[in-house]
Protein backbone atom coordinates (compact mmCIF):
# COMPACT_ATOMS: atom_id res chain seq x y z
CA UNK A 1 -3.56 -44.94 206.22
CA UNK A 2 -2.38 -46.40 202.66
CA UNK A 3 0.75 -45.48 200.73
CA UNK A 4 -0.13 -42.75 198.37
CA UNK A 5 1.84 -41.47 195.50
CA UNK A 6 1.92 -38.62 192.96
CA UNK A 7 3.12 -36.29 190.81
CA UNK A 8 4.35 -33.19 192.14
CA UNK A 9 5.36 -31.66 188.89
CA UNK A 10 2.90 -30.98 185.88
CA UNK A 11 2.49 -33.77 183.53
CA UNK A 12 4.07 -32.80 180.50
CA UNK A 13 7.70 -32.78 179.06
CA UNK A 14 10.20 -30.81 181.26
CA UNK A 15 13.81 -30.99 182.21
CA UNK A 16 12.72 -33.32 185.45
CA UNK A 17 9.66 -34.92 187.22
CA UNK A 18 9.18 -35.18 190.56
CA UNK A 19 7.21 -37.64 192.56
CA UNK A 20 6.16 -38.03 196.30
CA UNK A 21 5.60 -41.14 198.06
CA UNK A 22 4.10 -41.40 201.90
CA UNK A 23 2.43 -43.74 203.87
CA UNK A 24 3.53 -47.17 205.93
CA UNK A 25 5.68 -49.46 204.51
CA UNK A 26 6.83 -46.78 201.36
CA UNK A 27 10.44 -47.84 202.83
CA UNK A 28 9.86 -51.68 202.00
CA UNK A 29 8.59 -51.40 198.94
CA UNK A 30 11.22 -48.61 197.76
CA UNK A 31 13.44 -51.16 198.13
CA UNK A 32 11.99 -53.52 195.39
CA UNK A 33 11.94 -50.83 193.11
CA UNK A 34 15.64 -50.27 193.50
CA UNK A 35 16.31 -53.49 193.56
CA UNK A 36 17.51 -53.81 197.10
CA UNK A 37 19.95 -50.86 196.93
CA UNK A 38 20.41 -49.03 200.30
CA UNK A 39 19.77 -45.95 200.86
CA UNK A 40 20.17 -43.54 204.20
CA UNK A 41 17.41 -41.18 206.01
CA UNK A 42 17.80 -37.54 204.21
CA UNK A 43 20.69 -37.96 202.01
CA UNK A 44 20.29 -37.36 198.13
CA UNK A 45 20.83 -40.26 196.24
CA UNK A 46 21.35 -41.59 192.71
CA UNK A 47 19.42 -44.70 191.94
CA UNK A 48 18.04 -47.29 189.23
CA UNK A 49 14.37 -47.44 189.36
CA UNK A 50 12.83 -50.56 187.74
CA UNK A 51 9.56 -52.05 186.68
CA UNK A 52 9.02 -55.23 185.81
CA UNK A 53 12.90 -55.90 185.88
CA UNK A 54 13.20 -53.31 183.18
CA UNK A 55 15.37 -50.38 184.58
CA UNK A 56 13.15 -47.21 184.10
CA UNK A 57 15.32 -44.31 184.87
CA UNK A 58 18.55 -43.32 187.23
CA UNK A 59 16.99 -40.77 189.44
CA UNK A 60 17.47 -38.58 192.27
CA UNK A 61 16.32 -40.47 196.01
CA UNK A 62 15.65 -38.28 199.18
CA UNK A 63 14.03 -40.89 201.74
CA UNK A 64 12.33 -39.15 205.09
CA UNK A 65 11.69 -41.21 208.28
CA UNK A 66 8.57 -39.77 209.65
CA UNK A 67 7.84 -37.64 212.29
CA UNK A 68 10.77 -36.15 210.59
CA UNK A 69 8.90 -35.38 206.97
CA UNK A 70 6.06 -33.24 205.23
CA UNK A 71 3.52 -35.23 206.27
CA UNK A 72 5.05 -36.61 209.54
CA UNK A 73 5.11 -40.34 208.14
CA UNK A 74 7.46 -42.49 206.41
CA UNK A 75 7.98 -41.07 202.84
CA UNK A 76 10.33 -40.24 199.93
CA UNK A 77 10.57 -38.33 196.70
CA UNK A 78 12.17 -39.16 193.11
CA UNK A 79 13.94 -36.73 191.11
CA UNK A 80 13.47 -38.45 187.39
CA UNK A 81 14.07 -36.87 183.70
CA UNK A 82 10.74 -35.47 182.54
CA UNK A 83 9.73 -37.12 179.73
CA UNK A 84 6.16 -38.39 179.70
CA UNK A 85 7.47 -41.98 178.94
CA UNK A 86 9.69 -42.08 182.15
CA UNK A 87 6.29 -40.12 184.20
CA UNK A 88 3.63 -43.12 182.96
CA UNK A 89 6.89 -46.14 183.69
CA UNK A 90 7.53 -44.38 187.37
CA UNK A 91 3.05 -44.63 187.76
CA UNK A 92 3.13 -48.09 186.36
CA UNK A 93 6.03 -49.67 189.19
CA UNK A 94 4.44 -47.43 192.25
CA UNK A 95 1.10 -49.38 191.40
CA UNK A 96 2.47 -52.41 190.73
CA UNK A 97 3.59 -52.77 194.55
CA UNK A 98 0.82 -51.16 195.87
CA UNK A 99 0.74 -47.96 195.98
CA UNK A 100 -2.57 -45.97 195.53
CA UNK A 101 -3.02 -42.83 193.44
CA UNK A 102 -2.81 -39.80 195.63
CA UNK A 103 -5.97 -37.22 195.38
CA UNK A 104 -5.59 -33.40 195.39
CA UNK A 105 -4.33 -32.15 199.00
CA UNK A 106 -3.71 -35.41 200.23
CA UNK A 107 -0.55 -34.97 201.48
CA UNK A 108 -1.03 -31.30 203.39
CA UNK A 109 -3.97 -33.14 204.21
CA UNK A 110 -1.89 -36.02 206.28
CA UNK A 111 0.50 -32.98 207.21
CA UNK A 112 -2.35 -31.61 209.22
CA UNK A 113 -3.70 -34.62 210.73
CA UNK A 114 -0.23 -35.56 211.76
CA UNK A 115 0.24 -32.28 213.82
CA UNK A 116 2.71 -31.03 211.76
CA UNK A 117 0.80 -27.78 210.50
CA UNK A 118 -2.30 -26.04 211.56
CA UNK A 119 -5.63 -25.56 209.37
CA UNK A 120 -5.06 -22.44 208.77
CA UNK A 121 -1.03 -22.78 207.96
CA UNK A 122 -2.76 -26.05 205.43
CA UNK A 123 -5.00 -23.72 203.63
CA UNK A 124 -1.57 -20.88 203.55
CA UNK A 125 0.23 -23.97 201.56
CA UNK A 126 -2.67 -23.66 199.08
CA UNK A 127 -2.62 -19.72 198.99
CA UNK A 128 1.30 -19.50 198.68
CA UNK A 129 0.92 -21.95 195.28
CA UNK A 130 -2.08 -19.77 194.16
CA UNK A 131 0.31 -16.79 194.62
CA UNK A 132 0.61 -14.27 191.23
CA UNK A 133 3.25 -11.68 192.95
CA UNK A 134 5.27 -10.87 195.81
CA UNK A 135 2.93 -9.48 197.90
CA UNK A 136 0.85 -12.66 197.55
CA UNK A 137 3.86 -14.79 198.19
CA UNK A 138 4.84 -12.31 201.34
CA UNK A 139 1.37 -12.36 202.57
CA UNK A 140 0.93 -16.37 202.24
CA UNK A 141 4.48 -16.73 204.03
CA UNK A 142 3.06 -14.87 207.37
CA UNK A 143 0.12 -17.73 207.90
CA UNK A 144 2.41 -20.98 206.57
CA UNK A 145 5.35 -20.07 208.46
CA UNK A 146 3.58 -20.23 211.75
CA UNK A 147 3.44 -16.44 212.60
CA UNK A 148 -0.59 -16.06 212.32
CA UNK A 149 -1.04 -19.48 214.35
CA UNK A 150 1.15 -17.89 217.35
CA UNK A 151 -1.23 -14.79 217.79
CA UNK A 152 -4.05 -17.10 217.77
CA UNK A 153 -2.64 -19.48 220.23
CA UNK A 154 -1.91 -16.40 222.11
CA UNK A 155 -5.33 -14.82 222.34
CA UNK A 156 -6.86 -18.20 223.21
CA UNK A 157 -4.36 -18.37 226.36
CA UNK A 158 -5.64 -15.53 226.99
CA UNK A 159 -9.34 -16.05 226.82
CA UNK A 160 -8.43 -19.23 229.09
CA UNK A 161 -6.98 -17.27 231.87
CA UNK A 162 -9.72 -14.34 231.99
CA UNK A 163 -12.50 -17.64 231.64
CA UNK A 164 -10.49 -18.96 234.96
CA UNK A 165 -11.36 -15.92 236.68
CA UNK A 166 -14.76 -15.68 236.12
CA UNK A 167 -15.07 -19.21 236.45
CA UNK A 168 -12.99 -19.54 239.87
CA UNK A 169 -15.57 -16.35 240.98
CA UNK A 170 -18.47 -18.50 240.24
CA UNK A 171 -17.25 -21.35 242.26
CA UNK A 172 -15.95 -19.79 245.65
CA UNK A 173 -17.12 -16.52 246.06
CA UNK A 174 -19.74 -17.67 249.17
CA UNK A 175 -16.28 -17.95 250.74
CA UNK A 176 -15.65 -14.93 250.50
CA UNK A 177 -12.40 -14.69 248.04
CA UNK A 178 -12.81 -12.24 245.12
CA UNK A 179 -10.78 -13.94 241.95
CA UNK A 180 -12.36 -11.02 239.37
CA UNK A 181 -12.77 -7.18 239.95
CA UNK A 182 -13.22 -3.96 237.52
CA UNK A 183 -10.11 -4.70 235.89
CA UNK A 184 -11.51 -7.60 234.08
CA UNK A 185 -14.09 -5.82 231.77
CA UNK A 186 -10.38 -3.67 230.85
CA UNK A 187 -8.75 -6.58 230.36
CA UNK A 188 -11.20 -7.95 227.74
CA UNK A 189 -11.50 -4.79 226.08
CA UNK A 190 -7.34 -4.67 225.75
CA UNK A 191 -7.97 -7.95 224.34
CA UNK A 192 -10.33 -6.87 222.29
CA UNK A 193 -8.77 -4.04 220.79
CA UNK A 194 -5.93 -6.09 220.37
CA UNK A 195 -8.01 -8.79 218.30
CA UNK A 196 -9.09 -5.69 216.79
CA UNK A 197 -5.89 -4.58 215.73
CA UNK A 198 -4.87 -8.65 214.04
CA UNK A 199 -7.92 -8.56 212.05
CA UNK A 200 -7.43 -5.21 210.22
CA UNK A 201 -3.82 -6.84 209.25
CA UNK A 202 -5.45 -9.43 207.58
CA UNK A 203 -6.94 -9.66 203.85
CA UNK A 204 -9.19 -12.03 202.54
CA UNK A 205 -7.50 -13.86 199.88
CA UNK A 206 -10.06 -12.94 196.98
CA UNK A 207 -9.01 -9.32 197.08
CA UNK A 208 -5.29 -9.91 197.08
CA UNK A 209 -4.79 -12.90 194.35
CA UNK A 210 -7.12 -11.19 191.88
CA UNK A 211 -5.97 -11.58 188.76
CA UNK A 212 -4.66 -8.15 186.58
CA UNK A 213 -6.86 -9.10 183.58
CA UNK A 214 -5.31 -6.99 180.23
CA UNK A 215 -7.32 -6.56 177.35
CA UNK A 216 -6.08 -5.69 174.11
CA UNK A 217 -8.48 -3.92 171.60
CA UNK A 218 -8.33 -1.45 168.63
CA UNK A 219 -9.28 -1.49 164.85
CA UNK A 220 -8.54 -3.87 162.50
CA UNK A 221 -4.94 -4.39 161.11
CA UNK A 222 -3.67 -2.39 164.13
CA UNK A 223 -1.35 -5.06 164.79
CA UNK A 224 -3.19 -6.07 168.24
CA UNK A 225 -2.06 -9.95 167.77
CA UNK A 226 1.64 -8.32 167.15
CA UNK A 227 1.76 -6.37 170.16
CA UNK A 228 0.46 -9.73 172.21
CA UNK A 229 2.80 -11.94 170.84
CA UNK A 230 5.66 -9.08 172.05
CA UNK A 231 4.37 -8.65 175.12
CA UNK A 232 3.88 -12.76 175.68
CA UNK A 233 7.60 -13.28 173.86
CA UNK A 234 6.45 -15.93 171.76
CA UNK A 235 3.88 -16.63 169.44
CA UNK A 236 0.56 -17.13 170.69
CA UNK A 237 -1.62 -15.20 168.17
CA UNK A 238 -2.34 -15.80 163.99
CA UNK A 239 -0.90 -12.67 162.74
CA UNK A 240 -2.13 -11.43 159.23
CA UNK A 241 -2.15 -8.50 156.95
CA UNK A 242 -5.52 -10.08 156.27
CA UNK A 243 -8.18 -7.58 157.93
CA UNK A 244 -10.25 -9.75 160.20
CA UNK A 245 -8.32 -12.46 161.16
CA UNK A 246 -8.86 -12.37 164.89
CA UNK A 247 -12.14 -13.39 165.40
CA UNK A 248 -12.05 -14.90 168.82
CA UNK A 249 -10.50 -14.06 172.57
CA UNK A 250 -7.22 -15.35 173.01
CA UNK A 251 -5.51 -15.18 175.78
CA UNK A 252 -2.31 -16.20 178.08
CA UNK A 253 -0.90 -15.04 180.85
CA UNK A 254 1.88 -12.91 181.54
CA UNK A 255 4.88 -12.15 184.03
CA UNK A 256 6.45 -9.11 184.64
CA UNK A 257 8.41 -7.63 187.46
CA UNK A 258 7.41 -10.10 190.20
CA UNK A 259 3.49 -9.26 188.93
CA UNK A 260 1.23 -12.15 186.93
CA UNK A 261 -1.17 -10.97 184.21
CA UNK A 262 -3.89 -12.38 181.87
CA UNK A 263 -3.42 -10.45 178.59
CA UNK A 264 -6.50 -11.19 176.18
CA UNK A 265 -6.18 -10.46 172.41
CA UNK A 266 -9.89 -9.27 170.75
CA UNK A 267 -10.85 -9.09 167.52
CA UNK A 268 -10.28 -5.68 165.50
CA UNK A 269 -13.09 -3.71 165.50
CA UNK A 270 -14.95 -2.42 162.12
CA UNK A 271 -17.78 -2.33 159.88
CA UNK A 272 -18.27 -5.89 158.17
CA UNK A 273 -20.94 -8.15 157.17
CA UNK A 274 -19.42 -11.31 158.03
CA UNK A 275 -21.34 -13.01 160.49
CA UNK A 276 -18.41 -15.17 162.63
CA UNK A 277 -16.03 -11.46 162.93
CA UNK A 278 -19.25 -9.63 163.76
CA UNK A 279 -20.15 -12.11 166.72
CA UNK A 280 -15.99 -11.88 167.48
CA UNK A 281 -16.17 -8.14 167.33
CA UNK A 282 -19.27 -7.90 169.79
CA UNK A 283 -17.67 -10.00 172.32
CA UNK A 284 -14.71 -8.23 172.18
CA UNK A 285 -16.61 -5.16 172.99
CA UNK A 286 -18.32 -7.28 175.74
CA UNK A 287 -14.96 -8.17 177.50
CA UNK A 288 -14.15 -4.60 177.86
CA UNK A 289 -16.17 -4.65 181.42
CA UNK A 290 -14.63 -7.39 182.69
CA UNK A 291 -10.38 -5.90 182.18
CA UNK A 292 -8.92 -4.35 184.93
CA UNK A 293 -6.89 -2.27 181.91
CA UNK A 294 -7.39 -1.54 178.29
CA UNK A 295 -4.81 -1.05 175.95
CA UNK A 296 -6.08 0.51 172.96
CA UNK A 297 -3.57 -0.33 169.70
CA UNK A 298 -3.57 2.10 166.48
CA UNK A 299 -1.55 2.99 163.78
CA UNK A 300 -3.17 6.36 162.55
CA UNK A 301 -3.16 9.42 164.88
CA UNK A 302 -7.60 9.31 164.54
CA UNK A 303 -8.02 11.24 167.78
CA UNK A 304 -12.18 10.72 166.90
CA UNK A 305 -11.47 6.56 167.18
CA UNK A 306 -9.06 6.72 169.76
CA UNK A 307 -11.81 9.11 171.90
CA UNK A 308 -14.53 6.76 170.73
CA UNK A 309 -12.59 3.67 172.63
CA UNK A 310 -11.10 5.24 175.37
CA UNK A 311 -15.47 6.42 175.81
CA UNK A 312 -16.18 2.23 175.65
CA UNK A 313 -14.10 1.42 178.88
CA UNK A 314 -16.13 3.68 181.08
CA UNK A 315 -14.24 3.59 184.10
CA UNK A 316 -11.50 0.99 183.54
CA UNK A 317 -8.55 2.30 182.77
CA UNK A 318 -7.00 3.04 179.44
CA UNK A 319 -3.51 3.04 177.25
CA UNK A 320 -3.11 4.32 173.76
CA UNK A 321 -0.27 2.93 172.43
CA UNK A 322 1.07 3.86 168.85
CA UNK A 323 2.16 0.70 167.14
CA UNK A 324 4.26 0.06 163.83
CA UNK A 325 6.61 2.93 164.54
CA UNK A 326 9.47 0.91 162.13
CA UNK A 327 7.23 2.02 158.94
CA UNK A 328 5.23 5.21 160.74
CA UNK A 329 6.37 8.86 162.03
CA UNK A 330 5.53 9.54 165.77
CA UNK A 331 2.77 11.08 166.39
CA UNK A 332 3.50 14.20 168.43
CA UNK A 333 0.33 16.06 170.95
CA UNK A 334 0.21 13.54 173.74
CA UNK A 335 -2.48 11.57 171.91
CA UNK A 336 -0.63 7.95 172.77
CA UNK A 337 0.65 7.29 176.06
CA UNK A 338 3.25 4.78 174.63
CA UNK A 339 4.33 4.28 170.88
CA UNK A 340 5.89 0.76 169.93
CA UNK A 341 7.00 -1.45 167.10
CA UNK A 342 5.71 -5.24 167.60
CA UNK A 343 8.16 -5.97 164.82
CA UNK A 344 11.92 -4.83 166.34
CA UNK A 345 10.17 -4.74 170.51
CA UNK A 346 10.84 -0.98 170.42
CA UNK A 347 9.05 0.74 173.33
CA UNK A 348 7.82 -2.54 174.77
CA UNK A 349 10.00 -1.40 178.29
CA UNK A 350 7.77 1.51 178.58
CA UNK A 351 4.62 -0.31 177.81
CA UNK A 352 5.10 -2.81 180.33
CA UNK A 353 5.93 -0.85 183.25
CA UNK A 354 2.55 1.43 182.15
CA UNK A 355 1.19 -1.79 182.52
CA UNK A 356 2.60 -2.88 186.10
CA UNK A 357 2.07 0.96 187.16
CA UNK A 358 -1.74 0.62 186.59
CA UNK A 359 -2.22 -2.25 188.82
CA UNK A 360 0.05 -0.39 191.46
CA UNK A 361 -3.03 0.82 193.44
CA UNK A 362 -3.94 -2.59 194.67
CA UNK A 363 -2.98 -4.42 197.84
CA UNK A 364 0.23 -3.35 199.37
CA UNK A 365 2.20 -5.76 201.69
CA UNK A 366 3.28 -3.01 203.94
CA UNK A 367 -0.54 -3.01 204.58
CA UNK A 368 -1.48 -6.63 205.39
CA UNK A 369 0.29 -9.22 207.50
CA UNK A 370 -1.74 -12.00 206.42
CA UNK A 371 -4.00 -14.00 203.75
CA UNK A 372 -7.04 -14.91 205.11
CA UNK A 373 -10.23 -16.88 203.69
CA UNK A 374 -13.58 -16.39 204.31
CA UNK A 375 -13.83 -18.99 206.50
CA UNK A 376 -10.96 -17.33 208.70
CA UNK A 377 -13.49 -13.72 208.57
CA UNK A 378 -16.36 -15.18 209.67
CA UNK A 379 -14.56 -16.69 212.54
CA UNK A 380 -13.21 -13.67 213.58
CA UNK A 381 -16.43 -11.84 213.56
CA UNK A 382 -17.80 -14.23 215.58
CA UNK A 383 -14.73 -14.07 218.03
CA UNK A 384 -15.58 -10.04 218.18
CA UNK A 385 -19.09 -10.41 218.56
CA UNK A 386 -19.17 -13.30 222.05
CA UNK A 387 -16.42 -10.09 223.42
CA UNK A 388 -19.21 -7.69 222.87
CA UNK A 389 -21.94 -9.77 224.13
CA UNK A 390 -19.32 -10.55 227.20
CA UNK A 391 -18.47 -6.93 227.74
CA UNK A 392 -22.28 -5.78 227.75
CA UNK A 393 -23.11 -8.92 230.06
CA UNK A 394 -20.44 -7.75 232.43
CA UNK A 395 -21.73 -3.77 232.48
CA UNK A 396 -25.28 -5.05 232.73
CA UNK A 397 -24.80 -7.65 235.67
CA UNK A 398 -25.80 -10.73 233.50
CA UNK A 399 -24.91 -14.07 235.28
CA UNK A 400 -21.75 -14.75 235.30
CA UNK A 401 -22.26 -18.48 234.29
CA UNK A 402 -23.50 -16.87 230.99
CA UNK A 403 -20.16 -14.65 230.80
CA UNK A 404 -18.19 -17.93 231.21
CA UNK A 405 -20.16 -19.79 228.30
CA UNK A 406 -19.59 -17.04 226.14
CA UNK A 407 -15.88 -17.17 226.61
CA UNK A 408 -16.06 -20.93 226.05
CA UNK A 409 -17.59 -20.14 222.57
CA UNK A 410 -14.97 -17.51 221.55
CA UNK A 411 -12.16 -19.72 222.47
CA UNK A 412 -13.86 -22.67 220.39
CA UNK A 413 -14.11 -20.45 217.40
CA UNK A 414 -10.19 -19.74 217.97
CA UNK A 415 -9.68 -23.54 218.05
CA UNK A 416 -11.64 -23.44 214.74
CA UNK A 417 -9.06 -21.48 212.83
CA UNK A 418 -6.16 -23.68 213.92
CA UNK A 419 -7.68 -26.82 213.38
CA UNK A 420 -7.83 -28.27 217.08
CA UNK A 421 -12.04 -28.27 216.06
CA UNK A 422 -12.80 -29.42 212.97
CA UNK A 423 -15.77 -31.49 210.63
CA UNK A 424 -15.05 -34.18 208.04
CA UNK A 425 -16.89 -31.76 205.57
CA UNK A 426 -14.83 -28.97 206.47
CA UNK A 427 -11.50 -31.00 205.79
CA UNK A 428 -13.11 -31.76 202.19
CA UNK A 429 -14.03 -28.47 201.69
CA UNK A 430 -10.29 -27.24 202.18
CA UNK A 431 -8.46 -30.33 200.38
CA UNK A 432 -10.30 -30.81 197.11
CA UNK A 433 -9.60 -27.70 195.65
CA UNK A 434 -5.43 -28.46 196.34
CA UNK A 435 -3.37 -29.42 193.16
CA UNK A 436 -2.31 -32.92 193.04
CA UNK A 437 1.05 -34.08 194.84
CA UNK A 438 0.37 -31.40 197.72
């Protein structure tokens, strides 16, 4: 394989950068850039980096002799300042000895060629990074940390030793030794159940790292934009007194209490003949069907308007929230369920935690062991459906040499989901969606 590099932090001005290098010979040519400086196997480092003779940056070293690294080769990473001069100098001296531009995955990629993870613990890397709260983070951490791939393993031993049985029956039962009985269609159907059991603690990842999508709506001069920047904690959104002045979706994403949202900021809604704010208004309107929550902002207590949008979310769920209370009374009568002031951040506590509380209903880690894909689901289907077929060939007399081809295929779709089976295709199919420097 060739030395590959890349960033592992995102390209753009932070307080460091951080690059990975791994591959044959990474060692050798680390030394040229350091200008011969030594350096030992997984101690941290201070060193000048240089290109071209120039010196680049004194950065952080941690050099890992492989089998003992990530990706089970030689390899090491640099800890520079993150300034996007020092990120294009460090690209610059990695090519100019030879090193080639790392794609997306490449690395978790090598991990999992090298034996150092299973497929499934590989795609966990992926679903850990893709993580927007705790329970996605908890979830992820039972497949990556090896858990998941140990109940596999141990179903698959134990498809091997019932496949022995019927296998050993096949083979020397004209001499009269019995090597299966009745207790064999129990033990597959304890194994079953059990399989049974590991796939209902499992969730497919596209129902857990759904995104809490927020959208903000209300009439004009409501102070919407306000109450976004608050929530966001910077300024995101042109605020005017001007009615009107949102004419677009904008959006950003928020994080709160271990929980990731997309907040989206609409255009006010009102009468008006302007043909850009009309289109703005309408897709605001339009959006409402695809939130997960509304929050409806007003100033006046109009119960009419606030009944007219809480009727336009149908059956997504909806928060009336009072806003300007600096310059405004409270309104009284359990119209709002939360009055704030964007200006002072008054009441923005109580909004928020309305907020987390409404996506409270979703996935629960208590409920779940594991992240799964749909690749992982229809794997285990199949797994079920050979024990059926095996379990009605049994009860019906079938041949046994069917029985034993059938287990054959269930433990092949269990040596799917590790990785000890696998296509070229499928390997693409997993490691081009990874983020670069993974």
């Amino acid at each position: 394989m060739s030395t590959v590099f890349a960033l592992a932090t995102p390209p753009a001005k932070s307080a460091i950068c951080v690059f990975r290098v791994s591959g044959p010979g990474c060692h050798k040519h680390l030394k040229k850039l350091i200008k011969n400086k030594g350096f030992n196997i997984g101690q941290f480092h201070v060193r000048g980096f240089f290109y071209n003779d120039v010196l680049i940056d004194k950065a952080g070293l941690v050099v890992f002799k492989g089998p003992n690294s990530y990706t089970g080769e030689d390899s090491f990473e640099v800890y520079a300042h993150g300034s996007l001069g020092v990120m294009s100098s460090f690209i610059k001296s990695f090519k100019g000895v030879g090193f080639e531009e790392a794609v997306g995955g490449e690395f978790t990629k090598r991990a999992f060629l090298n034996n150092k993870i299973s497929l499934n613990e590989a795609e966990s890397v992926a679903d850990l990074i893709d993580s927007v709260d705790e329970v996605g983070v908890t979830l992820s951490g039972g497949s990556l940390f090896g858990e998941m791939s140990k109940n596999i393993v141990v179903f698959a031993d134990e498809l091997d030793q019932i496949r022995v049985r019927v296998e050993a029956e096949i083979d020397f039962s004209d001499e009269g030794q019995e090597y299966m009985d009745e207790s064999i269609v129990n033990d597959i159907n304890k194994l079953k159940n059990r399989f049974d059991l590991f796939v209902g603690g499992c969730v497919n990842k596209k129902v857990c790292s759904q995104k809490n999508n927020v959208l903000l709506v209300g009439p004009v001069n409501s102070g919407k934009s306000s109450v976004f920047n608050r929530l966001l904690g910077f300024e995101r959104a042109l605020v005017s007194s001007v009615p009107g002045t949102t004419r677009d979706i904008v959006s950003s994403e928020l994080f709160y209490e271990s929980s990731s949202f997309s907040i989206f900021d609409s255009a006010g809604v009102r009468n008006t003949s302007d043909v850009v704010e009309k289109a703005g208004i309408e897709l605001s309107l339009s959006e409402i069907n695809q939130a997960d929550l509304v929050i409806g902002v007003f100033e006046e207590n109009d119960v009419v308007l606030i009944k007219k949008f809480k009727g336009l979310c149908g059956d997504v769920p909806f928060i009336s929230v009072q806003n300007k209370i600096d310059i405004s009374p409270l309104f009284d009568g359990g119209v709002f369920d939360c009055c704030v002031s964007a200006k002072t951040g008054e009441g923005f506590d109580v909004l928020k935690g309305l907020i987390v509380s409404g996506f409270k209903k979703g996935i629960k880690k208590e409920d779940y062991k594991y992240i799964v894909r749909d690749r992982h689901e229809n794997l285990f289907k199949s797994v079920v459906g050979v024990l059926d077929q095996v379990l009605n060939s049994l009860n019906t007399g079938e041949s046994l040499e069917l029985v034993a081809e059938d287990l054959k295929i269930a433990r092949s779709f269990l040596d799917e989901l590790v990785g000890r089976k696998f296509s070229d295709s499928l390997l693409g199919d997993i490691f081009n969606n990874y983020c670069i420097g993974k």
